[in-house]
C-alpha atoms as a PDB file:
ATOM      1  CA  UNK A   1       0.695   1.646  20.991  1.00  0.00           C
ATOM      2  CA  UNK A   2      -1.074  -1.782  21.163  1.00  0.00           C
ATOM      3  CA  UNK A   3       0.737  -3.010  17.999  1.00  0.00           C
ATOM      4  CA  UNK A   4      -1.753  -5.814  17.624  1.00  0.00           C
ATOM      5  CA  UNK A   5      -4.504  -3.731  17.315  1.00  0.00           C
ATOM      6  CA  UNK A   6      -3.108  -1.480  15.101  1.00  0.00           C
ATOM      7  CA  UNK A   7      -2.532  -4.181  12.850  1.00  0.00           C
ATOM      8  CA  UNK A   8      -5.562  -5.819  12.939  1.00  0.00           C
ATOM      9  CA  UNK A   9      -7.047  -2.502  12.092  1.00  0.00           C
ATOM     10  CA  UNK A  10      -4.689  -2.065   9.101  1.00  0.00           C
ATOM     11  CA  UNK A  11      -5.589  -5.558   7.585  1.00  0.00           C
ATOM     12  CA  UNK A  12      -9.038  -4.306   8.165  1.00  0.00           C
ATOM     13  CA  UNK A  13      -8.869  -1.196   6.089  1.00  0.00           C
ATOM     14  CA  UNK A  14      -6.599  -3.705   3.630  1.00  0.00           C
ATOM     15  CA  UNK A  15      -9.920  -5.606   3.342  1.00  0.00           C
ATOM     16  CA  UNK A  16     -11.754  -3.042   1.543  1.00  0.00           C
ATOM     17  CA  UNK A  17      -9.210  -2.084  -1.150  1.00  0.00           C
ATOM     18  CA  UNK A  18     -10.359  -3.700  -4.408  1.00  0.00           C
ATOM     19  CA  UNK A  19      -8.932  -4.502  -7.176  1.00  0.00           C
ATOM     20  CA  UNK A  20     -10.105  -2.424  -9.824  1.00  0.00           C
ATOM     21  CA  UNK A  21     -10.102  -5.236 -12.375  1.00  0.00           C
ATOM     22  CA  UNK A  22     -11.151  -7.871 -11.226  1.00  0.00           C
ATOM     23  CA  UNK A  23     -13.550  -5.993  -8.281  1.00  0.00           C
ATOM     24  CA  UNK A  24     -12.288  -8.648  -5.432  1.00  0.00           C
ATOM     25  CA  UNK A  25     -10.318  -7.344  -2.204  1.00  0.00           C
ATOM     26  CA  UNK A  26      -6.914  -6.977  -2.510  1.00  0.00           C
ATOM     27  CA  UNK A  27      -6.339  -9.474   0.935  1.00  0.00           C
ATOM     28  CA  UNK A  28      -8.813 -12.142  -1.110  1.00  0.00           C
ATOM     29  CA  UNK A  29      -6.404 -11.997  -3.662  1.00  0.00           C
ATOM     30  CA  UNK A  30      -3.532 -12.358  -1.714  1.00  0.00           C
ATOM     31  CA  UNK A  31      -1.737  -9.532  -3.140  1.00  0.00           C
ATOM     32  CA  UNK A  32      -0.546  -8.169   0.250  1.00  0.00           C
ATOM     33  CA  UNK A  33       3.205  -9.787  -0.015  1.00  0.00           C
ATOM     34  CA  UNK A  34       4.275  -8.018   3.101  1.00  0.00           C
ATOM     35  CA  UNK A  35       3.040  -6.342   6.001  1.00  0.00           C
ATOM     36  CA  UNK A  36       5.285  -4.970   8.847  1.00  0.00           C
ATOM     37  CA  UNK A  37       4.867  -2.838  11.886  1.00  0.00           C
ATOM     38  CA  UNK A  38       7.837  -1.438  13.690  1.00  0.00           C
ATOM     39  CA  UNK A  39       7.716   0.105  16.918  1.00  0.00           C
ATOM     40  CA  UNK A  40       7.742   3.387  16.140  1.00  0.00           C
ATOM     41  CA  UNK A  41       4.616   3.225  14.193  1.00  0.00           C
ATOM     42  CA  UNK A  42       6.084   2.991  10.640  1.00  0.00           C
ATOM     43  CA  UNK A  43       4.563   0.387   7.788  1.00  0.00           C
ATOM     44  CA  UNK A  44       6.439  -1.596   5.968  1.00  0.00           C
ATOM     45  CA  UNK A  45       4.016  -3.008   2.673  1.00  0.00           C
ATOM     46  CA  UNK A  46       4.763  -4.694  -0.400  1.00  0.00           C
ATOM     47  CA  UNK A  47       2.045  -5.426  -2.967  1.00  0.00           C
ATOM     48  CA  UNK A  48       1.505  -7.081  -5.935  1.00  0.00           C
ATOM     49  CA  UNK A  49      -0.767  -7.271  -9.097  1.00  0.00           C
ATOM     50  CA  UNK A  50      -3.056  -9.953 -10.173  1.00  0.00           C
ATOM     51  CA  UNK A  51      -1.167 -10.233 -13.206  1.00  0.00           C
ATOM     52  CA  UNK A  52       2.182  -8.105 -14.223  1.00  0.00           C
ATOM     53  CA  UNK A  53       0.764  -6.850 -17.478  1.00  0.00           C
ATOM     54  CA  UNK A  54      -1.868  -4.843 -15.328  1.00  0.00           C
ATOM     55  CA  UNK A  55      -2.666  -1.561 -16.881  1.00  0.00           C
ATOM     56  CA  UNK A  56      -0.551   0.734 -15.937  1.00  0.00           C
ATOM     57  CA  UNK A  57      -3.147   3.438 -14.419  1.00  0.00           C
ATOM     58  CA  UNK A  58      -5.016   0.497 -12.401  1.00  0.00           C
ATOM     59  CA  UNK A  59      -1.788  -0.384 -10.494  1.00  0.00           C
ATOM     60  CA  UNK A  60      -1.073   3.271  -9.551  1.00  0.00           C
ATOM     61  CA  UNK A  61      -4.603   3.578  -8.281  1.00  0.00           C
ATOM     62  CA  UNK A  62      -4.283   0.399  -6.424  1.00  0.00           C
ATOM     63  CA  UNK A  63      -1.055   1.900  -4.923  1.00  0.00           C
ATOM     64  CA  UNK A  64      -2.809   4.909  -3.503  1.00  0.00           C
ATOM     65  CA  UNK A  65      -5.859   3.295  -2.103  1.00  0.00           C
ATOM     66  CA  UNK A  66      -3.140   0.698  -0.420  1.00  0.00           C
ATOM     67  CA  UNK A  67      -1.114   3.994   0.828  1.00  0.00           C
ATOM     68  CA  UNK A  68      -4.087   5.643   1.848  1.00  0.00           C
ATOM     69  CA  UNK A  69      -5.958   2.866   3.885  1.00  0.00           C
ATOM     70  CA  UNK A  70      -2.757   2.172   5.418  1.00  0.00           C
ATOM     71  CA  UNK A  71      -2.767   6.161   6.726  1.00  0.00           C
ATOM     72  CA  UNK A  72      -5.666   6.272   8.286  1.00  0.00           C
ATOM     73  CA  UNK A  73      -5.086   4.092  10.725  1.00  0.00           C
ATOM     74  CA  UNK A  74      -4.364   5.048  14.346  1.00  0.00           C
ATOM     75  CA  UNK A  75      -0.779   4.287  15.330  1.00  0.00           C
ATOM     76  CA  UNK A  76       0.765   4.309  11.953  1.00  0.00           C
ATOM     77  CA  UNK A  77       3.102   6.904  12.005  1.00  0.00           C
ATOM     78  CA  UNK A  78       4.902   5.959   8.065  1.00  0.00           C
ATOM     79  CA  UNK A  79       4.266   4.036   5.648  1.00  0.00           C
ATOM     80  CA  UNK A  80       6.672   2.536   3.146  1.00  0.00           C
ATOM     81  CA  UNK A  81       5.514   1.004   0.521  1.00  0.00           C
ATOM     82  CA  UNK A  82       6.535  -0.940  -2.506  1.00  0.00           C
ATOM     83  CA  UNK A  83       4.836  -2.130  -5.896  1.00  0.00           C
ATOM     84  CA  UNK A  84       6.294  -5.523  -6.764  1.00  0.00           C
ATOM     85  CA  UNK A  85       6.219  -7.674  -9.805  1.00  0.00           C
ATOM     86  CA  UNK A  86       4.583  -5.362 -12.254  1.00  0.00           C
ATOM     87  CA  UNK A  87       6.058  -4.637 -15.918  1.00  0.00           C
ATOM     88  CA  UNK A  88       6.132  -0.844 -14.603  1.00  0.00           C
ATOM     89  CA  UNK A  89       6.672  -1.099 -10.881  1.00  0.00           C
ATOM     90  CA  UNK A  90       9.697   0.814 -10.730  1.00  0.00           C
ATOM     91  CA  UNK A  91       8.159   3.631 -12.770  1.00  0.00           C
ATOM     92  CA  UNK A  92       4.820   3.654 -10.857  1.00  0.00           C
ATOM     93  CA  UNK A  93       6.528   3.709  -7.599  1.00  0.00           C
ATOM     94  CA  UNK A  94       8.678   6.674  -8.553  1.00  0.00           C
ATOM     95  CA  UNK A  95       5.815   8.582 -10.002  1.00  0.00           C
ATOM     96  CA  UNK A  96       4.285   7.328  -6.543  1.00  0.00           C
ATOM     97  CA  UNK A  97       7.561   8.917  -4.805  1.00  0.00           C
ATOM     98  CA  UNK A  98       6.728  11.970  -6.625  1.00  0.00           C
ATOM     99  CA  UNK A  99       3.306  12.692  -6.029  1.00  0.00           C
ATOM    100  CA  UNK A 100       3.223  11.748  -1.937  1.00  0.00           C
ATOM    101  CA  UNK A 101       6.355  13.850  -1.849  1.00  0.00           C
ATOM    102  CA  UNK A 102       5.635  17.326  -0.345  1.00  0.00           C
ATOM    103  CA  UNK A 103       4.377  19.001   2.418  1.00  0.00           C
ATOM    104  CA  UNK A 104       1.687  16.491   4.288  1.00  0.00           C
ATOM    105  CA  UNK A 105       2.943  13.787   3.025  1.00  0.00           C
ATOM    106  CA  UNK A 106       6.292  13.161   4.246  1.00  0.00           C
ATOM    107  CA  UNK A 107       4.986  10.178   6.294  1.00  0.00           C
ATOM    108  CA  UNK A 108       5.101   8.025   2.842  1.00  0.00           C
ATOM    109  CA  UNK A 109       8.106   6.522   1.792  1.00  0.00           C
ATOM    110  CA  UNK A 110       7.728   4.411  -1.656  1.00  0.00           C
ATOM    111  CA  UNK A 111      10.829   2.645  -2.895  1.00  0.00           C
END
């Protein structure tokens, strides 16, 4: 695995994940707060809101479409992934936890 490209393709897909209240990419907004790849193909991400108070429904969303454009890449192998600084985060990432747990989807890890 070239981990540089694999990256570069992951901030790509990153690039097209808008925010679905303010309609601006997620990396224009600087939400992204962390972005790992270990060797064995897993991603660690951490994301924020634009603002904590966010609906509720919009950040889940967001969390998906992160999760999901993350997937898709070549290379990536698991994703973990955490909503930060958000008045619900730890209930939206276990409802997150939740609904990506099952069969399929035990490459996603949300903590």
């Amino acid at each position: 695995m070239d981990k540089d490209k694999v990256l570069d393709k992951i901030w790509e897909n990153l690039s097209y994940v808008i925010d679905p209240e303010v309609g601006i990419s997620i990396l224009d907004l600087n939400l992204v707060q962390k972005l790992e790849l270990q060797d064995d193909g897993t991603v660690n991400i951490e994301v924020r809101m634009t603002t904590p108070a966010c609906p509720a429904m919009l950040a889940y969303q967001l969390s998906i479409d992160v999760i999901d454009a993350v997937k898709k890449v070549d290379g990536v192998k698991r994703v973990n992934f955490k909503l930060l600084d958000h008045y619900m985060a730890d209930e939206i990432n276990e409802s997150l936890k939740e609904a990506l747990s099952g069969e399929g989807k035990e490459n996603v890890n949300v903590s």
